[in-house]
PDB file of N, CA and C in Angstrom:
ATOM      1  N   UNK A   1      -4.625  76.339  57.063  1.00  0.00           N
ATOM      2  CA  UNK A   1      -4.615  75.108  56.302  1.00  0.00           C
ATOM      3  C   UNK A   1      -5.857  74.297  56.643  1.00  0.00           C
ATOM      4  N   UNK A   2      -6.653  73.886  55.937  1.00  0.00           N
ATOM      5  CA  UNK A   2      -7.537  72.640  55.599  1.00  0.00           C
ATOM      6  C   UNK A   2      -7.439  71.317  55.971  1.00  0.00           C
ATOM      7  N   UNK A   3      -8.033  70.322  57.369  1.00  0.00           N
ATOM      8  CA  UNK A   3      -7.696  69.324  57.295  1.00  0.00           C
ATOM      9  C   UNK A   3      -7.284  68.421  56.113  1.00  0.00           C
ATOM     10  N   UNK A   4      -7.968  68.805  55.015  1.00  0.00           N
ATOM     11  CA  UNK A   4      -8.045  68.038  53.663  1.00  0.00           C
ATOM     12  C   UNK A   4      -6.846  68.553  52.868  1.00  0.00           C
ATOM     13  N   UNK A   5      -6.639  69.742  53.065  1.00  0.00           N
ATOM     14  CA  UNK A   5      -5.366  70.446  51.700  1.00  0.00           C
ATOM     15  C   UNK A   5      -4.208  69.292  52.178  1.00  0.00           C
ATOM     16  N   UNK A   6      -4.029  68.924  50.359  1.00  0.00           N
ATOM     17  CA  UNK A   6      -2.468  68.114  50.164  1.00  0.00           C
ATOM     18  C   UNK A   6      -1.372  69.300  50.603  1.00  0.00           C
ATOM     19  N   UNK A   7      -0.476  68.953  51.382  1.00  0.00           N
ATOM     20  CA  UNK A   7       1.089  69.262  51.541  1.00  0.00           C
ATOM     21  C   UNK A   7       1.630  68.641  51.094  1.00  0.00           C
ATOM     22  N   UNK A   8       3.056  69.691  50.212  1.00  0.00           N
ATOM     23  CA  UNK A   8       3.543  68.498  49.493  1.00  0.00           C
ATOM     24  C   UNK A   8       5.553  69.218  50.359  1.00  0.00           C
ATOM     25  N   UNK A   9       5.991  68.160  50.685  1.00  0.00           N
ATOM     26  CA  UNK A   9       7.291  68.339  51.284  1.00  0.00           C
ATOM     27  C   UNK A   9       8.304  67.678  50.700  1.00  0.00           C
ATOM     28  N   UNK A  10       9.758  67.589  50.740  1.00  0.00           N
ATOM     29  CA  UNK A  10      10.864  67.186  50.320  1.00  0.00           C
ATOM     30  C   UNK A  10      11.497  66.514  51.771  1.00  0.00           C
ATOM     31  N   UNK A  11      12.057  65.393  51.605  1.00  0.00           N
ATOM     32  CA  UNK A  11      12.930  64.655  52.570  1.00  0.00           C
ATOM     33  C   UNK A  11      13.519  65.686  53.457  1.00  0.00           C
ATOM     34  N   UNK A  12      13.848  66.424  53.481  1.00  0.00           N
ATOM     35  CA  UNK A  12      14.669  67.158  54.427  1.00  0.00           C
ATOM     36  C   UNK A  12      13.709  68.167  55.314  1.00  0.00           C
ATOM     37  N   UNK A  13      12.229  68.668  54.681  1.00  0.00           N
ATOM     38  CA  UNK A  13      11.801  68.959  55.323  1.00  0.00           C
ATOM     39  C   UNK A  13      10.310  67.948  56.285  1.00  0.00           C
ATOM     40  N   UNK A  14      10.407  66.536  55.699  1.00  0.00           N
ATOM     41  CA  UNK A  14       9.495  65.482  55.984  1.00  0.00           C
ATOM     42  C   UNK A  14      10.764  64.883  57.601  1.00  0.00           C
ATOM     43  N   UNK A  15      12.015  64.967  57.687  1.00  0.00           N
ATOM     44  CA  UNK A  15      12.906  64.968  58.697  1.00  0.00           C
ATOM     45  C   UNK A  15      12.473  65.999  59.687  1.00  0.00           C
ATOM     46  N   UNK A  16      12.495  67.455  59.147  1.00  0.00           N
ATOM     47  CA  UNK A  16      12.196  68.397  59.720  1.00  0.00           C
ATOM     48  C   UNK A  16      10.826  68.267  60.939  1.00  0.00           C
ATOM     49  N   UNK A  17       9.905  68.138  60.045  1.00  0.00           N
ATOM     50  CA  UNK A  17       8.417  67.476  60.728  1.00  0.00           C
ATOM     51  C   UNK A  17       8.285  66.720  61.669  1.00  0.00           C
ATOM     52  N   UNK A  18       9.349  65.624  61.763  1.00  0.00           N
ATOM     53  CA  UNK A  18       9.585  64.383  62.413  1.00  0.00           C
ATOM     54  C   UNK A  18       9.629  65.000  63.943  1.00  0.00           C
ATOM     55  N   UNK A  19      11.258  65.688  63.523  1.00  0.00           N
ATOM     56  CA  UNK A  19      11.980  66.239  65.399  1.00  0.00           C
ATOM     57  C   UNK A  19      10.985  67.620  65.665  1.00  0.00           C
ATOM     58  N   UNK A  20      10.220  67.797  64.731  1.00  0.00           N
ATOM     59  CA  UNK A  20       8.974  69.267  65.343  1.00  0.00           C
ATOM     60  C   UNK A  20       7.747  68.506  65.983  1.00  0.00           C
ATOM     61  N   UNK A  21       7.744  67.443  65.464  1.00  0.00           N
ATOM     62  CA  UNK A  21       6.325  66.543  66.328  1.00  0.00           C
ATOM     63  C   UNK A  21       6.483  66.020  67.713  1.00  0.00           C
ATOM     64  N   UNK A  22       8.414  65.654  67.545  1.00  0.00           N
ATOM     65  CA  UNK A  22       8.558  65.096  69.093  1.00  0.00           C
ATOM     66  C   UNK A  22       8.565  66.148  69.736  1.00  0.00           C
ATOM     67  N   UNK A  23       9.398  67.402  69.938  1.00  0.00           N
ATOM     68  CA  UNK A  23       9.272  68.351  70.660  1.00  0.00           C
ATOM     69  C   UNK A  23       7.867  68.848  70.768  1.00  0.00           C
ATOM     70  N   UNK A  24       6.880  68.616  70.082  1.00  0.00           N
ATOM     71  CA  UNK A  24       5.378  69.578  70.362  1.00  0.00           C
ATOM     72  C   UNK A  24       4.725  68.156  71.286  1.00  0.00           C
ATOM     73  N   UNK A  25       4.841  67.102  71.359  1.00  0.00           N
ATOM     74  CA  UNK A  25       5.007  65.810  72.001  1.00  0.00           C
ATOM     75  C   UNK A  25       5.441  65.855  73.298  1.00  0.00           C
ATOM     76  N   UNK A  26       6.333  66.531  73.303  1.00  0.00           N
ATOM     77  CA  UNK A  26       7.829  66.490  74.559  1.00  0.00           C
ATOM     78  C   UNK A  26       8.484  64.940  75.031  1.00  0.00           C
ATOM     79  N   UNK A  27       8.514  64.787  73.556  1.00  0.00           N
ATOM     80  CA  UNK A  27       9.502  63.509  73.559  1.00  0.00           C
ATOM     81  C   UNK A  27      10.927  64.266  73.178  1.00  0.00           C
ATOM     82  N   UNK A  28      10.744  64.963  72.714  1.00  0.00           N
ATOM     83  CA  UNK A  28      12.653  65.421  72.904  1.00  0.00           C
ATOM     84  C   UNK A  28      12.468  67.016  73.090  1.00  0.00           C
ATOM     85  N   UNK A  29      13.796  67.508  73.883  1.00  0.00           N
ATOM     86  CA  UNK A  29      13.382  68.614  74.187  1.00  0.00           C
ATOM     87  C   UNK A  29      14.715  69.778  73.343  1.00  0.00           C
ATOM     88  N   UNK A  30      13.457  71.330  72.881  1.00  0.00           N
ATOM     89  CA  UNK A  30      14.340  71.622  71.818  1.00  0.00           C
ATOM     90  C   UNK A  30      15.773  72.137  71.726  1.00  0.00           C
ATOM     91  N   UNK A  31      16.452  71.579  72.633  1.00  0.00           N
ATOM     92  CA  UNK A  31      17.751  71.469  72.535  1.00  0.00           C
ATOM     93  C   UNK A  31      18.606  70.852  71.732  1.00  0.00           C
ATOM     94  N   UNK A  32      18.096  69.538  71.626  1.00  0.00           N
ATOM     95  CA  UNK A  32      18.607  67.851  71.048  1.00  0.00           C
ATOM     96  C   UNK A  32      17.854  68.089  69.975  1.00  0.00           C
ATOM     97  N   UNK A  33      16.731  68.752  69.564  1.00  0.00           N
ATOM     98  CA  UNK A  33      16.285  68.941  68.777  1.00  0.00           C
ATOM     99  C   UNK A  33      17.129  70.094  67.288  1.00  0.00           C
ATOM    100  N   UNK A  34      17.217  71.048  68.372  1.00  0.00           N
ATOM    101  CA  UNK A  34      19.022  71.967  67.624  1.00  0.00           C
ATOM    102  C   UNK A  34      19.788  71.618  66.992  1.00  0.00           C
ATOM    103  N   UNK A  35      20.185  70.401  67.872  1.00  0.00           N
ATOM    104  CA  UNK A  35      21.610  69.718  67.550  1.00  0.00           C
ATOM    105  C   UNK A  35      20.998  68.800  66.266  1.00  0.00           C
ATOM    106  N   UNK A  36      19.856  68.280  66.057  1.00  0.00           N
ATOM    107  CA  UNK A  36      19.715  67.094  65.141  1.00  0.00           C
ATOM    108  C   UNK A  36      19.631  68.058  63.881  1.00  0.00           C
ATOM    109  N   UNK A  37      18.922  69.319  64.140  1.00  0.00           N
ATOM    110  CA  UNK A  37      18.046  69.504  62.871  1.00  0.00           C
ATOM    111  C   UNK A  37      19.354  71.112  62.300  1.00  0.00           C
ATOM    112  N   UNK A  38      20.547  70.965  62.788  1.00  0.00           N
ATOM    113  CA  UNK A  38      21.353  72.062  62.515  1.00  0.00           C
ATOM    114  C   UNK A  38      20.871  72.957  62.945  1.00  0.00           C
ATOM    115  N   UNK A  39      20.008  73.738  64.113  1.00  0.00           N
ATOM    116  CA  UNK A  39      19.440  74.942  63.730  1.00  0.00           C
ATOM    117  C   UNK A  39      19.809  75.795  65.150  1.00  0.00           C
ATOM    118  N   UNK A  40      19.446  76.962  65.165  1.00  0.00           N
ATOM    119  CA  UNK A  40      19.245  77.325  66.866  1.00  0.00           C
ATOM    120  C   UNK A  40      18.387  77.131  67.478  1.00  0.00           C
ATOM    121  N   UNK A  41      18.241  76.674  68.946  1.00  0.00           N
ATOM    122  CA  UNK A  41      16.846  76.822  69.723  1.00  0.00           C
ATOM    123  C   UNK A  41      15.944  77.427  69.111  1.00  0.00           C
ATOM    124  N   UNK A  42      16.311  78.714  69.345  1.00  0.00           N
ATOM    125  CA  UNK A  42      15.459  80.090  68.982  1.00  0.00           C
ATOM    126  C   UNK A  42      14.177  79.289  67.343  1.00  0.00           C
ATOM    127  N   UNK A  43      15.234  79.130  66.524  1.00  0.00           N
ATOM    128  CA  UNK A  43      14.998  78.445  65.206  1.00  0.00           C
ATOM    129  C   UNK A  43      13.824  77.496  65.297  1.00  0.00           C
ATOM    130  N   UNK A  44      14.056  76.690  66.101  1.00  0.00           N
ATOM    131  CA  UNK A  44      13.660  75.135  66.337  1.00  0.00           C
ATOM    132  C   UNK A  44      12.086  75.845  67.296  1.00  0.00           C
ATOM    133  N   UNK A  45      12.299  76.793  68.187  1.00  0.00           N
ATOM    134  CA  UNK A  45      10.840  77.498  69.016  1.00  0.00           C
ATOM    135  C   UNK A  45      10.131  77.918  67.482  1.00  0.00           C
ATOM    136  N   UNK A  46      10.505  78.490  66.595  1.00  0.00           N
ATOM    137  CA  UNK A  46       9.750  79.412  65.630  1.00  0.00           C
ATOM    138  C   UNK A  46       8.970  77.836  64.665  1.00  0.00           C
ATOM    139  N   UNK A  47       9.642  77.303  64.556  1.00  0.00           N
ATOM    140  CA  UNK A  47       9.134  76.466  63.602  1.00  0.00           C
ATOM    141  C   UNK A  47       8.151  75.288  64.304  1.00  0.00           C
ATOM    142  N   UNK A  48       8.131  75.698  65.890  1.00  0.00           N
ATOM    143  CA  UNK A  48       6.986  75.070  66.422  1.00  0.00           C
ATOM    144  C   UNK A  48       6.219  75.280  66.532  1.00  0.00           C
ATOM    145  N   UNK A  49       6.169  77.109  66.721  1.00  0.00           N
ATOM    146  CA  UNK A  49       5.039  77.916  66.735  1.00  0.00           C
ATOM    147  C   UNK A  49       4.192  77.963  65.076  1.00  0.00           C
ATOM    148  N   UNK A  50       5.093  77.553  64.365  1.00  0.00           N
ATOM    149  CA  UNK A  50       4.338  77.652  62.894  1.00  0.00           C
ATOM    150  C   UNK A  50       3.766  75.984  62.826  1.00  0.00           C
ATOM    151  N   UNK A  51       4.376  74.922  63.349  1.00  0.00           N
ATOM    152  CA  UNK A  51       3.820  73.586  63.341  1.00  0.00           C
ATOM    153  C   UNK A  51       2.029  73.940  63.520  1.00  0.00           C
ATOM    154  N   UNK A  52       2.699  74.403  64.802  1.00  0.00           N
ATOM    155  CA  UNK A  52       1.204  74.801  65.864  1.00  0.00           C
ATOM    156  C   UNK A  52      -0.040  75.281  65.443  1.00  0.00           C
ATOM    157  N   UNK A  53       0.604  76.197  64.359  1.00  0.00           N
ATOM    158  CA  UNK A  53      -0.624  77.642  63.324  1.00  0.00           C
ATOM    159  C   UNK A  53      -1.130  76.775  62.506  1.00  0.00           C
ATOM    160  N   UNK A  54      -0.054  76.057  61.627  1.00  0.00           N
ATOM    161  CA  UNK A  54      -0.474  76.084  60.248  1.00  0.00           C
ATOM    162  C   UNK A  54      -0.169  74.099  59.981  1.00  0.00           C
ATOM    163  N   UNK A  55       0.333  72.969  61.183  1.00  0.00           N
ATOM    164  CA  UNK A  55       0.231  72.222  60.783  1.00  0.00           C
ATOM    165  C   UNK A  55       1.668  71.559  60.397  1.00  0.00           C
ATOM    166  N   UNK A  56       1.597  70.915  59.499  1.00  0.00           N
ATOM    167  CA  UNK A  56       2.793  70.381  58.383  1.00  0.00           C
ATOM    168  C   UNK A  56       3.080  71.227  57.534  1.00  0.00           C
ATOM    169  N   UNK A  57       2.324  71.861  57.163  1.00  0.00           N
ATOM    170  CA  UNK A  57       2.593  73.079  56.245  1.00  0.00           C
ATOM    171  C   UNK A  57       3.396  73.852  56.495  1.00  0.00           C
ATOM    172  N   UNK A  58       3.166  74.275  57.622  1.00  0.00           N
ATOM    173  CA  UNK A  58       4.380  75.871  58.463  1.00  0.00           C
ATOM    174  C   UNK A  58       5.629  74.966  58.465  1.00  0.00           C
ATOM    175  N   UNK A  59       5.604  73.688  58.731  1.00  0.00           N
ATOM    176  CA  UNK A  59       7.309  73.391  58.236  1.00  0.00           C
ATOM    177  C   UNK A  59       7.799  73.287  57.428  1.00  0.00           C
ATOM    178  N   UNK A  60       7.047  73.496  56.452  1.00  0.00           N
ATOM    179  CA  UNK A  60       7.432  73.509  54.302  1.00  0.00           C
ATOM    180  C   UNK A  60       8.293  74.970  53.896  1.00  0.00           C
ATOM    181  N   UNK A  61       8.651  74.751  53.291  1.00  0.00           N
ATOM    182  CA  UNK A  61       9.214  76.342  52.635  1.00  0.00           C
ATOM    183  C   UNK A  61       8.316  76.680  52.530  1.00  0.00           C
ATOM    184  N   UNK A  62       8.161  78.281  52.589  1.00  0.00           N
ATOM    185  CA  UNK A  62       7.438  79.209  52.161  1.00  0.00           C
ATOM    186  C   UNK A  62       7.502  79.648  51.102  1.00  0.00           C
ATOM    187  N   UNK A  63       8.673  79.672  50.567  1.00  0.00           N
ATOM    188  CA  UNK A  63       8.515  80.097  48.876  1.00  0.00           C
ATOM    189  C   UNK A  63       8.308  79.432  48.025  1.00  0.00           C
ATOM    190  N   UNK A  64       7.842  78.334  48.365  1.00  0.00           N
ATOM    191  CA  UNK A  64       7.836  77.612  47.284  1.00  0.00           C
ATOM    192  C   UNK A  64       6.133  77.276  46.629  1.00  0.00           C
ATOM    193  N   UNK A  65       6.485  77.513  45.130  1.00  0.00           N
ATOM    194  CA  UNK A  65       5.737  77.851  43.883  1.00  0.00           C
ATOM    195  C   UNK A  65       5.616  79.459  43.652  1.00  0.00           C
ATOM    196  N   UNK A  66       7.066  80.098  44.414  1.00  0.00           N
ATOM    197  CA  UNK A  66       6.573  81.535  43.902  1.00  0.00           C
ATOM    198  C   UNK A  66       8.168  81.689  43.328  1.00  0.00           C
ATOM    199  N   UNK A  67       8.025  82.339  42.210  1.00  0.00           N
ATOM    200  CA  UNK A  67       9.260  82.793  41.563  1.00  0.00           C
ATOM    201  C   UNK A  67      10.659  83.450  42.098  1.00  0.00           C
ATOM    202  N   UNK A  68      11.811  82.893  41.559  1.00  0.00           N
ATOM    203  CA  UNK A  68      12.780  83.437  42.461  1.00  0.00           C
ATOM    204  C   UNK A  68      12.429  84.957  42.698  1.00  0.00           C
ATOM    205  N   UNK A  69      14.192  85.300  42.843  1.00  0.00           N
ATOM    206  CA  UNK A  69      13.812  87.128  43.320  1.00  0.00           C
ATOM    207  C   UNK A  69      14.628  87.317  42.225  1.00  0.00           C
ATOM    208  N   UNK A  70      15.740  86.700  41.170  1.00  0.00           N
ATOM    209  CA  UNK A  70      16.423  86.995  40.105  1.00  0.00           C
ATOM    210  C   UNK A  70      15.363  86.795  39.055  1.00  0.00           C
ATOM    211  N   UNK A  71      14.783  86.059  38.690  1.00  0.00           N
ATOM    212  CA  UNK A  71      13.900  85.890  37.717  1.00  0.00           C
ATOM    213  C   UNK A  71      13.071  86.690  36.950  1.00  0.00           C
ATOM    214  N   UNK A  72      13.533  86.828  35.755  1.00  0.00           N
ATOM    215  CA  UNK A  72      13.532  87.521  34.813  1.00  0.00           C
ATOM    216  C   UNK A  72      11.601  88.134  34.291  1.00  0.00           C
ATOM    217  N   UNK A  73      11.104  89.062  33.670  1.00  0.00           N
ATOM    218  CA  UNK A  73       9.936  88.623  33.152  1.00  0.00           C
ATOM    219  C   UNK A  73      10.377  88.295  31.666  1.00  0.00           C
ATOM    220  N   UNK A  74       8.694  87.709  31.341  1.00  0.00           N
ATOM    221  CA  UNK A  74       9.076  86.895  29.785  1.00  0.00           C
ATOM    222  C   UNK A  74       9.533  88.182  28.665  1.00  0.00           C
ATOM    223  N   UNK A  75       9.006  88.860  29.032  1.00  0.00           N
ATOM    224  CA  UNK A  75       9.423  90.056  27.793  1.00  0.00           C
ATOM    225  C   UNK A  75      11.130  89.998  27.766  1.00  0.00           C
ATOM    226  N   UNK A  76      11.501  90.585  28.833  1.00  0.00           N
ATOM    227  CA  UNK A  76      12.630  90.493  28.819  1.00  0.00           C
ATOM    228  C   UNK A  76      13.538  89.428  28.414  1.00  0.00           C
ATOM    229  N   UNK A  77      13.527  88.580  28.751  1.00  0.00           N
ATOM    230  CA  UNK A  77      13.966  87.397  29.248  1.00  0.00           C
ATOM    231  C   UNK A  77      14.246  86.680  27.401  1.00  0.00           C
ATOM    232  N   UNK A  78      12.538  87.090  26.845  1.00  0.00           N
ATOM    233  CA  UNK A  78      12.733  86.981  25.326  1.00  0.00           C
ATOM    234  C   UNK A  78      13.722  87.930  24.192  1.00  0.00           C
ATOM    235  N   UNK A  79      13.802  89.003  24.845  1.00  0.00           N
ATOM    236  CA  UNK A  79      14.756  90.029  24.052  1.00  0.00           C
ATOM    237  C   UNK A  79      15.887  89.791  24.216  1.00  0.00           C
ATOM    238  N   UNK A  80      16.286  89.135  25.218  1.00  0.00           N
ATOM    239  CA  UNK A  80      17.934  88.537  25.589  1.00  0.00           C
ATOM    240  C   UNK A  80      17.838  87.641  24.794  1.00  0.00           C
ATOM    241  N   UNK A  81      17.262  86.701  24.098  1.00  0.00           N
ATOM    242  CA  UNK A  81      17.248  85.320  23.783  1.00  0.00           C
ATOM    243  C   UNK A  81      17.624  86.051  21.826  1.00  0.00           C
ATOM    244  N   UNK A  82      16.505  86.712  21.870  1.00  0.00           N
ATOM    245  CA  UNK A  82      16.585  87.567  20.181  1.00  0.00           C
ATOM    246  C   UNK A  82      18.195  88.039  20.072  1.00  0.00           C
ATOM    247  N   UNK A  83      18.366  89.002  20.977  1.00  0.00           N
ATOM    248  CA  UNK A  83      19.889  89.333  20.935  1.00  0.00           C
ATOM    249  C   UNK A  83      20.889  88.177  20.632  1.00  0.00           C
ATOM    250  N   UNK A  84      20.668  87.226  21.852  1.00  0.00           N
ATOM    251  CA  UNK A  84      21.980  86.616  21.592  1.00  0.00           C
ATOM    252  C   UNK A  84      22.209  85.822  20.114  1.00  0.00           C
ATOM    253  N   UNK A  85      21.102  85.394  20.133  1.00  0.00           N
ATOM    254  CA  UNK A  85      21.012  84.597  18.692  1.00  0.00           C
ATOM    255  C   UNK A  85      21.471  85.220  17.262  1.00  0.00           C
ATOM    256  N   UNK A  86      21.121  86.721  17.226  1.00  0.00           N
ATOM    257  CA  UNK A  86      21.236  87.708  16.339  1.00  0.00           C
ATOM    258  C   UNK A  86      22.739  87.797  16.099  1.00  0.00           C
ATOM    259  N   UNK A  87      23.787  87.464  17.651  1.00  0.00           N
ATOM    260  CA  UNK A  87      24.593  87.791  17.701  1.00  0.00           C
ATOM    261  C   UNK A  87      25.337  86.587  17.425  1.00  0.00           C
TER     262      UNK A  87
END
């Protein structure tokens, strides 16, 4: 990540960020950190090590702007639409 690249996050993961800054801080330690953020230790170590790599970013979803895993292509997706209508 780019000092400059926009991150863009959702409340739950802008929370997330919060209790990953105190623990990389060692204002809280990732125990209490577990307990706040629902997760396991284990959980709460991984997402510090990604703080660490990648910033604010590594605490964002990763999938996000990439298409589900159900999601159809347009061809398809259009021939269902022809059908049903037909029908």
């Amino acid at each position: 990540m780019r000092p400059t690249e926009l991150v863009t996050l959702n409340m739950r993961e802008l929370d997330r960020l919060k209790v990953i800054r105190a623990v990389v801080d060692r204002m809280l330690k990732p125990g209490l950190a577990a307990e706040r953020l629902h997760l396991t230790v284990r959980q709460v170590e991984r997402l510090v090590l990604r703080y660490k790599q990648a910033g604010a970013a590594g605490v964002g979803s990763a999938a996000r702007g990439r298409p589900g895993n159900r999601k159809l292509d347009e061809a398809t997706a259009y021939r269902a639409l022809v059908l049903i209508r037909e029908r």
